[in-house]
Structures are given as structure tokens and as C-alpha cells.
N, C-alpha and C. Protein backbone atom coordinates (compact mmCIF):
# COMPACT_ATOMS: atom_id res chain seq x y z
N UNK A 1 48.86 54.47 -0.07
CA UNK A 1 49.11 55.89 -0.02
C UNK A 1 48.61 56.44 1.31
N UNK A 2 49.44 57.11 1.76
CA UNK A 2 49.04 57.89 3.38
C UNK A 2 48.89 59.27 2.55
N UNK A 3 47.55 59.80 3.71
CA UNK A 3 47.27 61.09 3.16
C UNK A 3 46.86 61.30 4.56
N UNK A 4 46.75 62.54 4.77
CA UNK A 4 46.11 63.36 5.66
C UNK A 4 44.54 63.68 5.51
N UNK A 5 44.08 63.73 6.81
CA UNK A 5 42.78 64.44 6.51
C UNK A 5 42.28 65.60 7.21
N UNK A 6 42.12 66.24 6.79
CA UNK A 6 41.25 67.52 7.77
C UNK A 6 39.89 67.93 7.82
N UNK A 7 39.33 68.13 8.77
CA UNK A 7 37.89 68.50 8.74
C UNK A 7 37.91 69.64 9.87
N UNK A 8 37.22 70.70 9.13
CA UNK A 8 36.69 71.40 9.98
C UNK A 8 35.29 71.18 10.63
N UNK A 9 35.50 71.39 11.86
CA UNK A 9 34.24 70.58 12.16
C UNK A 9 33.36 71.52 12.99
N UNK A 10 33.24 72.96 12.82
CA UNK A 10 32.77 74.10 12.91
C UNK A 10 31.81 74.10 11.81
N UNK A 11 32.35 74.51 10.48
CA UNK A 11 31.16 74.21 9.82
C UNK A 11 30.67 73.11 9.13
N UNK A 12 30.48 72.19 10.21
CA UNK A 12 29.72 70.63 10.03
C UNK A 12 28.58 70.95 10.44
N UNK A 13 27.17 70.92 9.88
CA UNK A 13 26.14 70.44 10.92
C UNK A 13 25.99 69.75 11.62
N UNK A 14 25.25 70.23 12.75
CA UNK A 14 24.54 69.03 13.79
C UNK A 14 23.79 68.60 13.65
N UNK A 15 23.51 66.95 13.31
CA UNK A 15 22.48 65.99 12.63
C UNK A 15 21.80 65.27 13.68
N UNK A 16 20.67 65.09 13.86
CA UNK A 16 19.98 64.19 15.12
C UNK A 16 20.38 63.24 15.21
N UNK A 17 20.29 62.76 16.43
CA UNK A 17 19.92 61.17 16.53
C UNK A 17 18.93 60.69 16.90
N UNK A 18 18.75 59.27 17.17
CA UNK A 18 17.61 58.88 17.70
C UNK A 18 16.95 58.98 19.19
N UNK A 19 17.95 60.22 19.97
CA UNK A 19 18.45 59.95 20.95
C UNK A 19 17.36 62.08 21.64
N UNK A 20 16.87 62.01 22.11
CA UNK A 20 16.26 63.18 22.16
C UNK A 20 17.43 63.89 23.10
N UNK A 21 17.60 65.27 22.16
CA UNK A 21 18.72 66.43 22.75
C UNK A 21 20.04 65.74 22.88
N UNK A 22 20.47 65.05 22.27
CA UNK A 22 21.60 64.38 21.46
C UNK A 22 21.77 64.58 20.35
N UNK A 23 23.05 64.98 19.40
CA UNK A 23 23.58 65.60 18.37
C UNK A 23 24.40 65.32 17.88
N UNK A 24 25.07 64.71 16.76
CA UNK A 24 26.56 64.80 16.02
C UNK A 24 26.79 64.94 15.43
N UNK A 25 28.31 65.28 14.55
CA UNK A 25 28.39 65.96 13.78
C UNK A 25 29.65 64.31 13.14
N UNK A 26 29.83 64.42 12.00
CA UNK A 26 30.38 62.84 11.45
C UNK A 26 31.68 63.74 11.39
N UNK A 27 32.76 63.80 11.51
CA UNK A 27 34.08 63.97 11.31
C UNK A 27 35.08 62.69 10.41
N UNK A 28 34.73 61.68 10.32
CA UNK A 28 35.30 60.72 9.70
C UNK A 28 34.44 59.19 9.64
N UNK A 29 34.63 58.24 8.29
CA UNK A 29 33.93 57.26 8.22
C UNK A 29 34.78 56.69 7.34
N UNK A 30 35.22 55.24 7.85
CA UNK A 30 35.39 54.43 6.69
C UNK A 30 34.38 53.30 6.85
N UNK A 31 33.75 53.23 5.29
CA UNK A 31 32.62 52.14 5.26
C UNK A 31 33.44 50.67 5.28
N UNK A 32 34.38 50.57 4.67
CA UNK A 32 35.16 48.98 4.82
C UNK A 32 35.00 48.58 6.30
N UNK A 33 35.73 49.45 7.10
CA UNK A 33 35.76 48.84 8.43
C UNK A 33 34.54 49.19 9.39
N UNK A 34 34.42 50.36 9.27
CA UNK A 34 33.09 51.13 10.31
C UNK A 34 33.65 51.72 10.98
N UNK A 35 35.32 52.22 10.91
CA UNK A 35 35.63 52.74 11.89
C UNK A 35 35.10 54.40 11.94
N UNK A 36 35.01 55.06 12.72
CA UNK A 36 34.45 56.58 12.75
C UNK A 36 35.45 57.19 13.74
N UNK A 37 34.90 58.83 13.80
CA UNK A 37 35.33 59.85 14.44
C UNK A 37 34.20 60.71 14.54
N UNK A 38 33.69 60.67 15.93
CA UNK A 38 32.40 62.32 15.67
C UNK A 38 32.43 62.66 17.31
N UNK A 39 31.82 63.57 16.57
CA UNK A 39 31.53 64.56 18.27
C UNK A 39 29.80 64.99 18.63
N UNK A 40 29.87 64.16 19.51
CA UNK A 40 28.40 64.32 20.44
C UNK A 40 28.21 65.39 20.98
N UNK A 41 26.88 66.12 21.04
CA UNK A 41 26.89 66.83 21.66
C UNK A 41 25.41 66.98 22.61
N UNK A 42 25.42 66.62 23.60
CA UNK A 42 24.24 66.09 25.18
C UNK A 42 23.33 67.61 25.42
N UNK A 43 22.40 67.91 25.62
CA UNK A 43 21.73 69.14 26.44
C UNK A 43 21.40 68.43 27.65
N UNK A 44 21.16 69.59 28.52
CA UNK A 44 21.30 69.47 29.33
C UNK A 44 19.88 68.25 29.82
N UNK A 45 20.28 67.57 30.26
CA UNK A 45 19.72 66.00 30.68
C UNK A 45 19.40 64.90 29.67
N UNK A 46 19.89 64.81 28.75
CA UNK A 46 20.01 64.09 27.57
C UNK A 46 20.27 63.09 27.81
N UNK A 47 20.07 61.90 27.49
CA UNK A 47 20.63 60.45 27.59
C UNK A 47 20.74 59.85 25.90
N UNK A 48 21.71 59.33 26.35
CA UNK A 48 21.93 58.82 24.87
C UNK A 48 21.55 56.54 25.25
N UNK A 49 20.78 56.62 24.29
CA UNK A 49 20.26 54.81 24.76
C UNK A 49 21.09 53.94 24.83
N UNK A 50 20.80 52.64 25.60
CA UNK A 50 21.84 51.98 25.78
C UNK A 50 22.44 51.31 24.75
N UNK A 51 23.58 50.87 24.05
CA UNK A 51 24.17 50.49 23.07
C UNK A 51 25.35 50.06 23.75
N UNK A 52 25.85 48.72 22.74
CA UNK A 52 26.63 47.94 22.59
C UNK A 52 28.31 48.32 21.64
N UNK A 53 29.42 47.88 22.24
CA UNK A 53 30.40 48.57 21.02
C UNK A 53 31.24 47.13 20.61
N UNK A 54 31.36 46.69 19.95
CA UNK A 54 31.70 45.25 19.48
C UNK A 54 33.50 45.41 19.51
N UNK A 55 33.87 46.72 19.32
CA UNK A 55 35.51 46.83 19.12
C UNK A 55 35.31 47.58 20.15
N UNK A 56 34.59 48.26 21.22
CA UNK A 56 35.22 49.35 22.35
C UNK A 56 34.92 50.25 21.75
N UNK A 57 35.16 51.82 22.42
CA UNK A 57 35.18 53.01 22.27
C UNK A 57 35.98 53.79 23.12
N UNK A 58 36.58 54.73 22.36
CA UNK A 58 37.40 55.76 23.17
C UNK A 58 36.54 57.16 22.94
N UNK A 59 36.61 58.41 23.94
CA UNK A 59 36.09 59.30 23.88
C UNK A 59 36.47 60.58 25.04
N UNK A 60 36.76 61.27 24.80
CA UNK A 60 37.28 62.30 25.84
C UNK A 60 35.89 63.48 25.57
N UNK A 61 35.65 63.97 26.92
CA UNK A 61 34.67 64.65 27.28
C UNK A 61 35.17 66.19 27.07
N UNK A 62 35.11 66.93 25.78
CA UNK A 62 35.55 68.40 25.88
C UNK A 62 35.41 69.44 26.52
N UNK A 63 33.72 69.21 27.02
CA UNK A 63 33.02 70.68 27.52
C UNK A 63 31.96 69.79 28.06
N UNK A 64 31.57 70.56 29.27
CA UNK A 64 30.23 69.97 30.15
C UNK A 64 31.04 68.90 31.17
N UNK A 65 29.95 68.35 31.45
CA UNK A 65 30.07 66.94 32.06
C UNK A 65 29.02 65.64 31.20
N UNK A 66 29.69 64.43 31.44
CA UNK A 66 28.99 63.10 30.81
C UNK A 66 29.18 62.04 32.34
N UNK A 67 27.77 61.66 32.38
CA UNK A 67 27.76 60.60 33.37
C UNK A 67 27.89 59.08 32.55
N UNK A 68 28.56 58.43 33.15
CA UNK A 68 28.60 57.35 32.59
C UNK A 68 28.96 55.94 33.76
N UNK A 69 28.46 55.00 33.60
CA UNK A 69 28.68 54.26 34.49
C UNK A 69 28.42 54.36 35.93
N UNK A 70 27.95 55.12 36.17
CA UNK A 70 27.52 55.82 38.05
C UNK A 70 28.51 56.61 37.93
N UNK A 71 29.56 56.74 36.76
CA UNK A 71 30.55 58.28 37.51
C UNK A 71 30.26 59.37 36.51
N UNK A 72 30.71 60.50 36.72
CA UNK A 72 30.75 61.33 36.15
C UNK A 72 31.89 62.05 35.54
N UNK A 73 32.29 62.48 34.36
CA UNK A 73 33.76 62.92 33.77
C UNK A 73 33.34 64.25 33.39
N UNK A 74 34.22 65.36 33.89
CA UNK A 74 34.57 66.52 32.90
C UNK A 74 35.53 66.92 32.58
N UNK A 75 35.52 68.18 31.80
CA UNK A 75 36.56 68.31 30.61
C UNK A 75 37.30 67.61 30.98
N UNK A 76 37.91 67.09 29.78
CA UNK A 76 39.47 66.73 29.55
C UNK A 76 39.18 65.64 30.09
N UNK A 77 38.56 64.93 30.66
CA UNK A 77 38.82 63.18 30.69
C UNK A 77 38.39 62.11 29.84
N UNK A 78 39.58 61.48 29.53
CA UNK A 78 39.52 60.45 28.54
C UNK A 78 39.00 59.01 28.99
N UNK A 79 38.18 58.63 28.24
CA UNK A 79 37.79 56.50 28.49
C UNK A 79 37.56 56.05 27.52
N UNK A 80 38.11 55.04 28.05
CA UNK A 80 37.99 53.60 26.97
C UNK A 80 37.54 52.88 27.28
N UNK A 81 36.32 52.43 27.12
CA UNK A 81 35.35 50.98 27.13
C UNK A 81 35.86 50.11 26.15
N UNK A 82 36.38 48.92 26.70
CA UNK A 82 36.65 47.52 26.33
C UNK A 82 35.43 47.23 25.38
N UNK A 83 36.06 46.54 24.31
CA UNK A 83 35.47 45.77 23.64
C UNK A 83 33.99 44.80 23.99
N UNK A 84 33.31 44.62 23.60
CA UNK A 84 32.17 44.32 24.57
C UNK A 84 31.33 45.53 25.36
N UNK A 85 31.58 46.12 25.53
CA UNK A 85 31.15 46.88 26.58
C UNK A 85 29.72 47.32 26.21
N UNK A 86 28.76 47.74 27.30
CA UNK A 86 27.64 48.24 26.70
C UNK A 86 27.57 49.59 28.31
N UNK A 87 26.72 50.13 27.45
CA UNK A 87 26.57 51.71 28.28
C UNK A 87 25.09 52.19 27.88
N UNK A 88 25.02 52.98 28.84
CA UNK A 88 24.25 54.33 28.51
C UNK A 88 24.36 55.60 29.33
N UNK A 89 25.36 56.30 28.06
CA UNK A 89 25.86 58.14 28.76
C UNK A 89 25.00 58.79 29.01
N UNK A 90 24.91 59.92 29.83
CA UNK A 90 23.87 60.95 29.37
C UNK A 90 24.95 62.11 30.46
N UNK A 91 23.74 63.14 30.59
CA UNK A 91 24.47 64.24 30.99
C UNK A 91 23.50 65.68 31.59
N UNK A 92 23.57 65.43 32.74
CA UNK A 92 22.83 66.10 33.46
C UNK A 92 22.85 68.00 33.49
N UNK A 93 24.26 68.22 33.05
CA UNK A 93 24.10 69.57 32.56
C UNK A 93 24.67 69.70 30.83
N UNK A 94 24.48 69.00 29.92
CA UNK A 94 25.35 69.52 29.00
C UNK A 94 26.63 68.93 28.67
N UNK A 95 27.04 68.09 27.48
CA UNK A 95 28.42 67.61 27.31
C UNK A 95 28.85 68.44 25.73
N UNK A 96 29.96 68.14 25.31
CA UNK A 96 30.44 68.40 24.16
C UNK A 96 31.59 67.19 24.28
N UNK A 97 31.32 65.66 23.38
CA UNK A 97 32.37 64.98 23.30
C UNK A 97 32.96 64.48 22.29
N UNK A 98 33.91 64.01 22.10
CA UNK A 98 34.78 63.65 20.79
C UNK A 98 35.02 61.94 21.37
N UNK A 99 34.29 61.33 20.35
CA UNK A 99 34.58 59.64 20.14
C UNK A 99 34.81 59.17 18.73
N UNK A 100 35.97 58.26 19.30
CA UNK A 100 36.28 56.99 18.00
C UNK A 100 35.55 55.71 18.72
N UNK A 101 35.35 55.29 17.38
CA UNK A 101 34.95 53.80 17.15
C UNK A 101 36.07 53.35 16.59
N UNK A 102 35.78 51.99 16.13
CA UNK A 102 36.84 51.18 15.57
C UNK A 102 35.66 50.09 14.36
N UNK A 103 33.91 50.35 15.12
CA UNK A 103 33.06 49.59 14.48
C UNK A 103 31.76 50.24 14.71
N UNK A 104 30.58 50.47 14.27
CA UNK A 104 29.79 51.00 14.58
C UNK A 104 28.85 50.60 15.74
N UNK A 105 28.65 51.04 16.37
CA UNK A 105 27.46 50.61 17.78
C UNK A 105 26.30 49.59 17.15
N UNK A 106 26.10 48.47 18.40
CA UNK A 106 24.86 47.64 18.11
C UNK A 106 23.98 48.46 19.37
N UNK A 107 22.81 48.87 18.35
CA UNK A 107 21.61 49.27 19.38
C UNK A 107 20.96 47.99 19.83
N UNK A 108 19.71 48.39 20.98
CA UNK A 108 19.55 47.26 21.78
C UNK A 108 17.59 47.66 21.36
């Protein structure tokens, strides 16, 4: 059965992470696979720790800027880290971003 889903994600709270002045809000989860949908949200100089993504990650940067990799993306730019990939974002003034997984992050 295909169904639709909707979430408003206005009135979602913002739940911590382990990640100081880092924020998200869960927009979607399936426990079978791990795949997700949420939106991060960085203050201004926030780093989020380095982590591992076993399937990749996609994520487009809504609002602010996110440094990642020695570069920096704002609004509206989209990336995809390959499978394997390991990172650590952060954000020197402030981000608002929207990422899928496909599996949940291995912390380090």
C-alpha cells in the first residue's frame, strides 16, 4: 500500500543532540531500514562531530551557511556524500538544513 505522508514540521520540537548548539527536529523514520528525514538546525559556530554514513547522505542547506569539507554552502545548495563518507559540518554563522539518510550515522 502507498500512502502519503505529511508532517508539519513547524510544530515539531527541537530535540538536542549530542552535539552543543545543534538541533533536530525527526520528520520521518523507518525502523526496518533506518532510513530518515530531519532538519538540523547549527547556531552560530556549532559543529556537529565527526560521523560516518554507511549508505551516504543527501542534504540541502535552507537558511544560513554550513561549512563542510573546507567549503562552504548556502541556501539552496544541495550534497551528496557517497556512501562511506565521513565528515564533520558545522557553521560559523547559523544553518537551517534538511537531510536524508538511507541508514543511520556511525559515531566515532
Amino acid at each position: 500500500m502507498n500512502t502519503s505522508l505529511f508532517v508539519d514540521g513547524a510544530h515539531l520540537p527541537w530535540r538536542e543532540t549530542p552535539c552543543a548548539g545543534v538541533h533536530w527536529k525527526k520528520l520521518y523514520f523507518e525502523p526496518a531500514s533506518g532510513e530518515s528525514a530531519v532538519l538540523l538546525k547549527f547556531a552560530p559556530g556549532a559543529v556537529y562531530d565527526a560521523h560516518r554514513h554507511p549508505q551516504g547522505e543527501h542534504y540541502l542547506v535552507l537558511e544560513g551557511e554550513l561549512e563542510d569539507g573546507g567549503r562552504r554552502y548556502g541556501p539552496l545548495t544541495y550534497v551528496r556524500h557517497a556512501p562511506g563518507s565521513v565528515h564533520r559540518p558545522s557553521s560559523p554563522s547559523g544553518a537551517l538544513v534538511f537531510v536524508t539518510l538511507q541508514q543511520p550515522i556511525e559515531s566515532f
